[in-house]
C-alpha atoms as a PDB file:
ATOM      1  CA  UNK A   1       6.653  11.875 -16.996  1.00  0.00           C
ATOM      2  CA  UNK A   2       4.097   8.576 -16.477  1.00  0.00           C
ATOM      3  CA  UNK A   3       0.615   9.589 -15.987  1.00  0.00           C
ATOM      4  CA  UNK A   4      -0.263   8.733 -12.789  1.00  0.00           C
ATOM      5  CA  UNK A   5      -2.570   5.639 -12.424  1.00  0.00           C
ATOM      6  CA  UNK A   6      -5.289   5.747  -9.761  1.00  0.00           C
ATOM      7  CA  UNK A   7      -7.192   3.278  -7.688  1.00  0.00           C
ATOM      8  CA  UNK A   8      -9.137   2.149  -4.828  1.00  0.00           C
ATOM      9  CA  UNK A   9      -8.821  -0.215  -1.402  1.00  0.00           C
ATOM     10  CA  UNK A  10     -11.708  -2.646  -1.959  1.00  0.00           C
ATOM     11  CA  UNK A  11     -12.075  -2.732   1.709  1.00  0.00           C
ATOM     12  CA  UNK A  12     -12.448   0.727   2.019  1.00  0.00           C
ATOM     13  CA  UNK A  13     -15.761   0.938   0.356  1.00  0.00           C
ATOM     14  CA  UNK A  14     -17.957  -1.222   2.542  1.00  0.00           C
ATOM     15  CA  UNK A  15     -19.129  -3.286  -0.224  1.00  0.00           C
ATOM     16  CA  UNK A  16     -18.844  -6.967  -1.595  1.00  0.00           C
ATOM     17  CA  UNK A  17     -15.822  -7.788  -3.373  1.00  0.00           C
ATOM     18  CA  UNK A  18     -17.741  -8.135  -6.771  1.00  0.00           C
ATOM     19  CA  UNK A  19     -19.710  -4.908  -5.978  1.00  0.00           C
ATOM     20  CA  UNK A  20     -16.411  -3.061  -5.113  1.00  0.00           C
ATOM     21  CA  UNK A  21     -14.789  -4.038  -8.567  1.00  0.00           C
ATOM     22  CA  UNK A  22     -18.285  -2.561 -10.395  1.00  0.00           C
ATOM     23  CA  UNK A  23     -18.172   0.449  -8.395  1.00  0.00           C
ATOM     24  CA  UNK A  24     -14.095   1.175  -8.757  1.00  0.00           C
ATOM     25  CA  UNK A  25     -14.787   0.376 -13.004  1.00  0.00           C
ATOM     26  CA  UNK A  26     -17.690   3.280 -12.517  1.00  0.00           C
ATOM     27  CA  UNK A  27     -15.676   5.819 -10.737  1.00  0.00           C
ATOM     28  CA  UNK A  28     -12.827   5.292 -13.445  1.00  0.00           C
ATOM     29  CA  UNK A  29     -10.023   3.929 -11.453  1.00  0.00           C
ATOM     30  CA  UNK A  30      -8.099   1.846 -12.960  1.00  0.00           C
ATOM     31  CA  UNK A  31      -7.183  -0.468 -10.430  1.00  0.00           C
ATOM     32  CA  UNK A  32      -8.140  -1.947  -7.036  1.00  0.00           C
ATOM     33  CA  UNK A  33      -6.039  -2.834  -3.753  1.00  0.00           C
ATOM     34  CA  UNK A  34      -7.744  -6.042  -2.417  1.00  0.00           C
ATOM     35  CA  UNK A  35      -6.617  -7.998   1.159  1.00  0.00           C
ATOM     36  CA  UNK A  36      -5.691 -11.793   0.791  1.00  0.00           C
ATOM     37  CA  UNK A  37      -8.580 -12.884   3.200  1.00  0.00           C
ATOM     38  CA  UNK A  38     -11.722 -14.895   3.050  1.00  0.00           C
ATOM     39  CA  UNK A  39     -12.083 -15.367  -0.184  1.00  0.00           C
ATOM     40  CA  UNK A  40      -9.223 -14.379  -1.488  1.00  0.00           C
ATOM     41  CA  UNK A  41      -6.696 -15.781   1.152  1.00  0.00           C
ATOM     42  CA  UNK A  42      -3.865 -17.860  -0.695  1.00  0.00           C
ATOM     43  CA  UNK A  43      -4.798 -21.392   0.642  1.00  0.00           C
ATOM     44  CA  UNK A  44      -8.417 -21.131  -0.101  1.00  0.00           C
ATOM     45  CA  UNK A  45      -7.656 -19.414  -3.878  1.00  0.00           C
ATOM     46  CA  UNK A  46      -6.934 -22.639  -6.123  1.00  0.00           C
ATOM     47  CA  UNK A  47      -5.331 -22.237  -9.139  1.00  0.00           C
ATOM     48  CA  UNK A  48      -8.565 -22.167 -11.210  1.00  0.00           C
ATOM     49  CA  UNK A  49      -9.945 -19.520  -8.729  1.00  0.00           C
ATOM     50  CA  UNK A  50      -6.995 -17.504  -9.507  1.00  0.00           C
ATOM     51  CA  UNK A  51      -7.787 -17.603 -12.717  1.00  0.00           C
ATOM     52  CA  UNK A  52     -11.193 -16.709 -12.352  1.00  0.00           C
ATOM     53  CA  UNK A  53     -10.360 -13.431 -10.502  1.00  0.00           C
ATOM     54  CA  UNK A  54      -7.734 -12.645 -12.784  1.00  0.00           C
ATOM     55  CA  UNK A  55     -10.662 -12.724 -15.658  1.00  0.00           C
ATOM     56  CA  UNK A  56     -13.225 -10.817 -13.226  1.00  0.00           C
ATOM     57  CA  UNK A  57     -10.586  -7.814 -13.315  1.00  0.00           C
ATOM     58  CA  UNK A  58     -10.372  -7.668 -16.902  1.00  0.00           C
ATOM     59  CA  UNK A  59     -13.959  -8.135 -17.484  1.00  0.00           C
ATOM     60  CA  UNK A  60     -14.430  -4.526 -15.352  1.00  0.00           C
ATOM     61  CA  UNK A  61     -11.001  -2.772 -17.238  1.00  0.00           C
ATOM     62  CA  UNK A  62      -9.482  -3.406 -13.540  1.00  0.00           C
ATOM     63  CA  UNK A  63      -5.971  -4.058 -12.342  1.00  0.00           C
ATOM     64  CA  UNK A  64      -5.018  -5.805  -9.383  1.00  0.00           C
ATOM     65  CA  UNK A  65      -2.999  -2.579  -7.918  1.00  0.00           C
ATOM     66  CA  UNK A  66      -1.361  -4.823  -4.622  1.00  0.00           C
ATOM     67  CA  UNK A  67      -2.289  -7.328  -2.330  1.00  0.00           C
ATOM     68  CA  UNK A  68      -2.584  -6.463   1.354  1.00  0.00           C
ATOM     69  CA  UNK A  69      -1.183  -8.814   4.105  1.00  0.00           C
ATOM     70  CA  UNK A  70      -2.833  -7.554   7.101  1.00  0.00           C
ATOM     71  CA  UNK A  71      -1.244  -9.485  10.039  1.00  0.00           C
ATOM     72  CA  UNK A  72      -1.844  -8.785  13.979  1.00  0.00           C
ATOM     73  CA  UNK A  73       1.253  -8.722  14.644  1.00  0.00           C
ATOM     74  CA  UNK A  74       4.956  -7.572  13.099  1.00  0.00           C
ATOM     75  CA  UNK A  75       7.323  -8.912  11.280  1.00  0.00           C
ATOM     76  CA  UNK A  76       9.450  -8.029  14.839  1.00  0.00           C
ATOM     77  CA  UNK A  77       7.304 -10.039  17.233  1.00  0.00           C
ATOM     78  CA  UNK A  78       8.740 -13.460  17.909  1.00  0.00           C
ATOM     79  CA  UNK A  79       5.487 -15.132  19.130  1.00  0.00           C
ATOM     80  CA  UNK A  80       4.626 -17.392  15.918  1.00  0.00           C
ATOM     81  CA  UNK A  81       6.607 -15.660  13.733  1.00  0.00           C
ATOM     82  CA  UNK A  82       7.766 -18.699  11.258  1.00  0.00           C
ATOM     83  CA  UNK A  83       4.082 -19.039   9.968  1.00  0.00           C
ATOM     84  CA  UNK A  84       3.617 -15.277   9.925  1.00  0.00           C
ATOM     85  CA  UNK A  85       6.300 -15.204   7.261  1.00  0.00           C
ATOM     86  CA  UNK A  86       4.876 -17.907   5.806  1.00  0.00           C
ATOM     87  CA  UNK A  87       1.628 -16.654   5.358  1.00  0.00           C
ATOM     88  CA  UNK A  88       3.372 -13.488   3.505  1.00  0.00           C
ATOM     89  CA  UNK A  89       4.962 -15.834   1.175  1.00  0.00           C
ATOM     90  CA  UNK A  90       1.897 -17.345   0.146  1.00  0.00           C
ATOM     91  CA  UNK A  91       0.839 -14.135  -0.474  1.00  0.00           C
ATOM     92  CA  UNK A  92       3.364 -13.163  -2.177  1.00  0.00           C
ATOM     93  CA  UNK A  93       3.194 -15.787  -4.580  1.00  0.00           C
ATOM     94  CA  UNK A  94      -0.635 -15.116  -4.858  1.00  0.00           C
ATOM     95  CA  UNK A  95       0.196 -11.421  -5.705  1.00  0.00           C
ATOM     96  CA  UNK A  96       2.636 -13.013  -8.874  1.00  0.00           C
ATOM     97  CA  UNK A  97      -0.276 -15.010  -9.711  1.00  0.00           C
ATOM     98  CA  UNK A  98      -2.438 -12.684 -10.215  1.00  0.00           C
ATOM     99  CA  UNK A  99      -0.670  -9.649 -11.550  1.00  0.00           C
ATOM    100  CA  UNK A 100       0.079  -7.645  -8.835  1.00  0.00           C
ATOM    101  CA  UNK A 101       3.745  -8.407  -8.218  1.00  0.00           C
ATOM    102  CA  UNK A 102       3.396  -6.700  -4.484  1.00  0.00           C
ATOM    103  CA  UNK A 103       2.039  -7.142  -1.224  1.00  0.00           C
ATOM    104  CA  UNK A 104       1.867  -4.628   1.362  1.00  0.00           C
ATOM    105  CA  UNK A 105       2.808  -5.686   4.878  1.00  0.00           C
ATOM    106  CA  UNK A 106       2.396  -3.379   8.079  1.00  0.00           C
ATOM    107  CA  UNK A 107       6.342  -2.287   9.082  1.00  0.00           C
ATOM    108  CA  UNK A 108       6.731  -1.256  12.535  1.00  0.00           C
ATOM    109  CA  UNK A 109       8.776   1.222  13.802  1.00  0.00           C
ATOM    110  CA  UNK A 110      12.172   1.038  13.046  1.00  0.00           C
ATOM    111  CA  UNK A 111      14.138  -0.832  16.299  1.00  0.00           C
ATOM    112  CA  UNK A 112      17.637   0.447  16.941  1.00  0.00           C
ATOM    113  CA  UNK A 113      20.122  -2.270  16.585  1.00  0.00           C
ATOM    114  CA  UNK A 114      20.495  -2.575  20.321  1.00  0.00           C
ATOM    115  CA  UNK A 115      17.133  -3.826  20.378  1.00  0.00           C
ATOM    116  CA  UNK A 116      15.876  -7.178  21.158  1.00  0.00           C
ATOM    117  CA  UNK A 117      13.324  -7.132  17.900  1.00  0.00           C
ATOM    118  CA  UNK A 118      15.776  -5.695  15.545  1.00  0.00           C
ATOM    119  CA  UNK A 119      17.272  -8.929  14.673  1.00  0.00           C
ATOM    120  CA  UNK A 120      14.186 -10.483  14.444  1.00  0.00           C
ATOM    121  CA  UNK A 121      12.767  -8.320  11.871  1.00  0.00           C
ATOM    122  CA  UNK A 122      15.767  -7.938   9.977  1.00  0.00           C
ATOM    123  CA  UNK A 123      15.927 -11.720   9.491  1.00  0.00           C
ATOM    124  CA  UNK A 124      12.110 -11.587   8.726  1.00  0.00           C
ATOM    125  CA  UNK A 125      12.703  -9.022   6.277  1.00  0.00           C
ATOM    126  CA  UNK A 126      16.104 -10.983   4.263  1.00  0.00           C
ATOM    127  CA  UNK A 127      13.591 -13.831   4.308  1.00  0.00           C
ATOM    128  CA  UNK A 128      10.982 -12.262   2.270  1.00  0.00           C
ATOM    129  CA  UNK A 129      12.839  -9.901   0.563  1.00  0.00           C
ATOM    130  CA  UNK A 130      15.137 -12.715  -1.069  1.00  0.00           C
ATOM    131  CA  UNK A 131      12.023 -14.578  -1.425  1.00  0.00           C
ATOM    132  CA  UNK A 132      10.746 -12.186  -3.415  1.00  0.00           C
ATOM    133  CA  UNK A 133      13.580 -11.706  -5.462  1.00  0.00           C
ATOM    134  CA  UNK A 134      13.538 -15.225  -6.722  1.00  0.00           C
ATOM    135  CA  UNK A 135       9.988 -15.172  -7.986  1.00  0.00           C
ATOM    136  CA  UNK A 136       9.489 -11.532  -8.967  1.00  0.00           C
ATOM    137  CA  UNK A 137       7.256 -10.213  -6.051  1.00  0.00           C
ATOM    138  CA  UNK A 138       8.635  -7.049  -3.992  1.00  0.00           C
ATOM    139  CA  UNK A 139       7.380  -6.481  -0.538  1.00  0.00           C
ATOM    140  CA  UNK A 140       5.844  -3.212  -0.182  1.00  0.00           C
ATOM    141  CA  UNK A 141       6.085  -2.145   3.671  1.00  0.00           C
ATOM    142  CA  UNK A 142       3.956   0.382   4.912  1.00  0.00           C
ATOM    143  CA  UNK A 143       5.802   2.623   6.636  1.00  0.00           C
ATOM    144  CA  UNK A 144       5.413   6.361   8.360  1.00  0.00           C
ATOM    145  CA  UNK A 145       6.488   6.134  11.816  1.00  0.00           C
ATOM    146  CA  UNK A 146      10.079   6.974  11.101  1.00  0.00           C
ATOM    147  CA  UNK A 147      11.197   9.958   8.901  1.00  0.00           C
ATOM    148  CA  UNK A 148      12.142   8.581   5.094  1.00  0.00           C
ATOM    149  CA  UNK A 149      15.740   9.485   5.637  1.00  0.00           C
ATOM    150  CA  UNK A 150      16.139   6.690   8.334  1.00  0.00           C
ATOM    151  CA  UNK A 151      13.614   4.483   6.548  1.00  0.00           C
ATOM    152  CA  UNK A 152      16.161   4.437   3.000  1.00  0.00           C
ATOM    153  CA  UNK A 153      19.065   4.079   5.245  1.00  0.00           C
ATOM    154  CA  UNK A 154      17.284   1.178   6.779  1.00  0.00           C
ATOM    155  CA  UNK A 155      16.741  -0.729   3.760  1.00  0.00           C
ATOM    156  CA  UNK A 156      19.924  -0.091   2.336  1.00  0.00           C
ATOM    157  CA  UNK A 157      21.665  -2.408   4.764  1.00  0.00           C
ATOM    158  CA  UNK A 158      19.689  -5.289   2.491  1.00  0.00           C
ATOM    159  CA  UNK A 159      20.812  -7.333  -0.391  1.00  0.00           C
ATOM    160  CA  UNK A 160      17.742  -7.821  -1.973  1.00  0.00           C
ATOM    161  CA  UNK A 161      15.464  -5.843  -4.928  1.00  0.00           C
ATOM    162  CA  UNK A 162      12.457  -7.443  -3.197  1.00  0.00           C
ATOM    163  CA  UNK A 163      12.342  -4.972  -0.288  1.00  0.00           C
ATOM    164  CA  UNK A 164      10.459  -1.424  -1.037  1.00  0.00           C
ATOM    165  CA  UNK A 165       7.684   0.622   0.465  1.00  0.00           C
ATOM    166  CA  UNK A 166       4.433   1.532   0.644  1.00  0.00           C
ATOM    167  CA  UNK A 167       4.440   5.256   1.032  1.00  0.00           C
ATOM    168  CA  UNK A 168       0.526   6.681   3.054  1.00  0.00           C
ATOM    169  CA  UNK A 169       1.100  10.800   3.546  1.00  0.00           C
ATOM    170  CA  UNK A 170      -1.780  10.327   6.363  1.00  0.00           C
ATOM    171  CA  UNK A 171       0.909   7.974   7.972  1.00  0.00           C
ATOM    172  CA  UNK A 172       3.504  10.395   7.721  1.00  0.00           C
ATOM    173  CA  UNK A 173       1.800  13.482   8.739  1.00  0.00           C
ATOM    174  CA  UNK A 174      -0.167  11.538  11.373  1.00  0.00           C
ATOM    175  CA  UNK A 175       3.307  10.764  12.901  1.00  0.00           C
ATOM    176  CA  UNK A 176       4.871  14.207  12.953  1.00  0.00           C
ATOM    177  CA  UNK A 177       6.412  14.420   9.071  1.00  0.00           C
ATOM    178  CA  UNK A 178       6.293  15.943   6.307  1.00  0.00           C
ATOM    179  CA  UNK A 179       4.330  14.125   3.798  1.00  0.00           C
ATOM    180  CA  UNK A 180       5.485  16.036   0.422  1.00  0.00           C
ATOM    181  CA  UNK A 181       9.180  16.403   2.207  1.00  0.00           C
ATOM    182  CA  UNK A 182       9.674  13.003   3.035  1.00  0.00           C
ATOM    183  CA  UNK A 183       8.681  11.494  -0.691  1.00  0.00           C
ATOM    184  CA  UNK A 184      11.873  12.631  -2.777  1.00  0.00           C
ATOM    185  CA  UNK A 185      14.084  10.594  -0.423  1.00  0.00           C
ATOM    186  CA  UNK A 186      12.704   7.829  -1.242  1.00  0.00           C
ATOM    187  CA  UNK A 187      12.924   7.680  -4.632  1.00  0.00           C
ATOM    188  CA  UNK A 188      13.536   3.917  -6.131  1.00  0.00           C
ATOM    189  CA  UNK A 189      11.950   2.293  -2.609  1.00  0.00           C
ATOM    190  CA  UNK A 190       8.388   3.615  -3.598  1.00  0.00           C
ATOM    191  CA  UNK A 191       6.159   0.609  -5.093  1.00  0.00           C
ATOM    192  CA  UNK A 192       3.037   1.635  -3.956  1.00  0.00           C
ATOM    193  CA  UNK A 193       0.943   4.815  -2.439  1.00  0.00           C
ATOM    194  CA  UNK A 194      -2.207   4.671  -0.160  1.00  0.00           C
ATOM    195  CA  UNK A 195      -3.984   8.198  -0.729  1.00  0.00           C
ATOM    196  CA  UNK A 196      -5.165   9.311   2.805  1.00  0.00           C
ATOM    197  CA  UNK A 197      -5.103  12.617   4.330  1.00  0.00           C
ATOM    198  CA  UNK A 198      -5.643  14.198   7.576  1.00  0.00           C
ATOM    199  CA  UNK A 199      -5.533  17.272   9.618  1.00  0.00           C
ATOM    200  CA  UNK A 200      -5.885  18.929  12.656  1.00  0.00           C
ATOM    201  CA  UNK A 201      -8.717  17.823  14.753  1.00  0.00           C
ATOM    202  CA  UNK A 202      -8.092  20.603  17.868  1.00  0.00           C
ATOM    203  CA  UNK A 203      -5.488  21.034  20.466  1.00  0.00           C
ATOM    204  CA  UNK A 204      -6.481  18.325  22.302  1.00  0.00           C
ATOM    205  CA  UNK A 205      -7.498  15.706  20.234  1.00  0.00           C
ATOM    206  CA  UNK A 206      -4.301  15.663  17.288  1.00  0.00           C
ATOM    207  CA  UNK A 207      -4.699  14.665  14.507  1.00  0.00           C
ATOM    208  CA  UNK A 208      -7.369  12.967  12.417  1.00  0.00           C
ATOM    209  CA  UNK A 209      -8.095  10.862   9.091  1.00  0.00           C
ATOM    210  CA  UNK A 210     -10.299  12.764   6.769  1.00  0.00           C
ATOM    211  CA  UNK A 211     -11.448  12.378   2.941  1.00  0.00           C
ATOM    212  CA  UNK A 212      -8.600  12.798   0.371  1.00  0.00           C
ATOM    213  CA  UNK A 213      -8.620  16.852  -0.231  1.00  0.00           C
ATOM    214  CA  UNK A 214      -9.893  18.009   2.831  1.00  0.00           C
ATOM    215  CA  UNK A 215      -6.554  17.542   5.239  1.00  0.00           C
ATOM    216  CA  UNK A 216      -3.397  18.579   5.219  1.00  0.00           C
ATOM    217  CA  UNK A 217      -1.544  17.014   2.368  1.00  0.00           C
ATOM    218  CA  UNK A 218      -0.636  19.146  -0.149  1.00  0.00           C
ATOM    219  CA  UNK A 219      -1.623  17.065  -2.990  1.00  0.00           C
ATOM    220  CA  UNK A 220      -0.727  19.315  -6.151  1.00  0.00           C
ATOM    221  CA  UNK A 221       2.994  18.751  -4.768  1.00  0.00           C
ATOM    222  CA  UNK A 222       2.548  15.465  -3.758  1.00  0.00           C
ATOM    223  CA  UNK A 223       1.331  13.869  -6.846  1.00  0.00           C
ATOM    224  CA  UNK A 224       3.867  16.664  -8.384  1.00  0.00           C
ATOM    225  CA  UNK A 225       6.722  14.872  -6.852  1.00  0.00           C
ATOM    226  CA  UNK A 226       4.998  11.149  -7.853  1.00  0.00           C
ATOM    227  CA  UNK A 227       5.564  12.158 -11.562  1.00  0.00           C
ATOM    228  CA  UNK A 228       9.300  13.264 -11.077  1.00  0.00           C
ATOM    229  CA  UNK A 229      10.229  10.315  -9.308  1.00  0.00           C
ATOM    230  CA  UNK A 230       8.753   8.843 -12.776  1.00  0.00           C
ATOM    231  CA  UNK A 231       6.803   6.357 -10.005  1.00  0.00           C
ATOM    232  CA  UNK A 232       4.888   3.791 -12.124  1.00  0.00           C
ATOM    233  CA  UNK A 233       2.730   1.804  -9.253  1.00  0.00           C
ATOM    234  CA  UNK A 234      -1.061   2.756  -8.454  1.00  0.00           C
ATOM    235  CA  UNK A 235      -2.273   6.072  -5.994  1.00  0.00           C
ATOM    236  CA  UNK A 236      -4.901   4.145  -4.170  1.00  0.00           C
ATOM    237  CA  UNK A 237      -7.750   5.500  -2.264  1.00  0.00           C
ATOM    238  CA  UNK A 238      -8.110   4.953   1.374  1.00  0.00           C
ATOM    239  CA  UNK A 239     -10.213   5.761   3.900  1.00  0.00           C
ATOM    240  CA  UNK A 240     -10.341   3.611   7.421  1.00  0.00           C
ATOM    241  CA  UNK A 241     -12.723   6.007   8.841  1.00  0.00           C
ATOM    242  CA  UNK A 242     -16.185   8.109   8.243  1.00  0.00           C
ATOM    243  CA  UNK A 243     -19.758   7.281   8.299  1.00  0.00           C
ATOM    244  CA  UNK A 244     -20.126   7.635   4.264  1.00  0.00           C
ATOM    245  CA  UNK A 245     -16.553   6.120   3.374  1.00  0.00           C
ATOM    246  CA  UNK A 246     -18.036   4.761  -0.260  1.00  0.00           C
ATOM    247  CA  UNK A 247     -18.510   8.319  -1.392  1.00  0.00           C
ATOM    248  CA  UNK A 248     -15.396   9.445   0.361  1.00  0.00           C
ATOM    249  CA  UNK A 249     -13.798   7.006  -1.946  1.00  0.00           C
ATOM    250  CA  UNK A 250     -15.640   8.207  -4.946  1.00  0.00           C
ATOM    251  CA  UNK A 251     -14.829  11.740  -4.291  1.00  0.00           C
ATOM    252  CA  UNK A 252     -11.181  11.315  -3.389  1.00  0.00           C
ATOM    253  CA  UNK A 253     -10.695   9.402  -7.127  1.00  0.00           C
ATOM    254  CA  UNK A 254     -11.986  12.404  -8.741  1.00  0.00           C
ATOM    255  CA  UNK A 255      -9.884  14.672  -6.676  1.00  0.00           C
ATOM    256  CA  UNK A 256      -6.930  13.048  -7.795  1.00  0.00           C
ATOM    257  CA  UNK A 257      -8.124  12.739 -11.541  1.00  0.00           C
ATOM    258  CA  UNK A 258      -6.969  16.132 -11.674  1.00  0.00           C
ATOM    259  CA  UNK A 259      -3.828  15.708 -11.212  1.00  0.00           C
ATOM    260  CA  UNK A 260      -3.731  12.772 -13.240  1.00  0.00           C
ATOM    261  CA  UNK A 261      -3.504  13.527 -16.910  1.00  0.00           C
ATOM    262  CA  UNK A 262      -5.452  10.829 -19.167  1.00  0.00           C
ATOM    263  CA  UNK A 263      -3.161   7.825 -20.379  1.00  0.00           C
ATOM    264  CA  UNK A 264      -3.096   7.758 -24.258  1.00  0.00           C
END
């Protein structure tokens, strides 16, 4: 079985990009989740900036896990969709660049085919996932609003390598499923994993995101099932909410060290 290989979402610790990368090399990931904004966005990254980030990763032992494409709105929405998809190529080809070779992109809930959107984000979707077959970048869409079964059966209507997902067990549970149950269907689609959890917050109020070991998710069978689907992409560390989210991040990577046998 591959040893699992743990990281962190730069964004989630609250700190500057190069203080993020100092403080991920510290808590012994070994890679980092970063979004292509500011910075970092693929028209303001030249070619010798690239170059200069790639060497700021190696200079901490650091891996560029993915590259987030955070976008406000989907890939189903037709209001100025062309240079939405555009701006996902770029980052695409920014992920390539700099060792990543995936991009994680927001995927809404599944339309039936009946539906107005569903052509629109199956046509988004042949774009970039043919796209990312000719220069060796697969898109990673976060998913979790519809159970795995329909999610594989989904992508399997697509000719195209370039079209996997980004599998968040907060996202799954948050949305009525499984999280451990829903993984083994999946197996072959999964290119990346957010590490979240969550759990009951009360009758009334559902729901909630919490550090990494205190929800719900079963994480000894969870990270389990990682290592028989012989998944070889980074378990990053999330955490959109909290007051303290820095050492929520901290503690959830050595939470998941344990389950995470040493690479020799």
């Amino acid at each position: 079985m591959k040893p699992l290989k743990i990281g962190i979402v730069v964004e989630s610790t609250g700190l500057s990009l190069r203080s993020a990368l100092l403080a991920a090399a510290r808590m012994g990931a070994r890679g980092v989740q970063v979004s292509g904004v500011g910075e970092l966005a693929p028209d303001r990254l030249t070619e010798t900036g690239r170059r200069e980030f790639r060497n700021l990763l190696r200079s901490f032992d650091l891996e560029l896990a993915a590259l987030d494409v955070p976008v406000r709105r989907g890939l189903d929405v037709a209001e100025d969709l062309q240079p939405r998809i555009e701006r996902v190529r770029k980052s695409m080809q920014l992920a390539f660049d700099l060792g990543a070779g995936r991009v994680v992109v927001p995927c809404p809930k599944l339309p039936d085919a009946s539906a107005p959107r569903a052509q629109l984000l199956r046509e988004s979707l042949s774009a970039l996932g043919t796209y990312g077959d000719r220069i060796g970048c697969v898109v990673a869409l976060e998913v979790g609003f519809d159970p795995a079964a329909k999610v594989k059966e989904y992508l399997a209507t697509f000719d195209t390598g370039g079209l996997k997902v980004t599998y968040d067990p907060a996202n799954f549970l948050l949305h009525g499923h499984d999280p451990v149950a829903n993984l083994m269907p999946l197996a072959g689609l999964v290119a990346h994993v957010h590490a979240r959890d969550a759990r009951s917050a009360g009758l009334s109020r559902g729901l909630q995101e919490v550090p990494v070991g205190a929800g719900d998710v079963d994480w000894m069978a969870f990270t389990a099932t990682l290592q028989v689907l012989e998944f070889d992409g980074f378990l990053t560390v999330k955490r959109d909410a909290g007051d303290d989210k820095l050492t929520d991040v901290t503690n959830g990577v050595k939470f998941l060290q344990r389950f995470a046998p040493p690479v020799v």
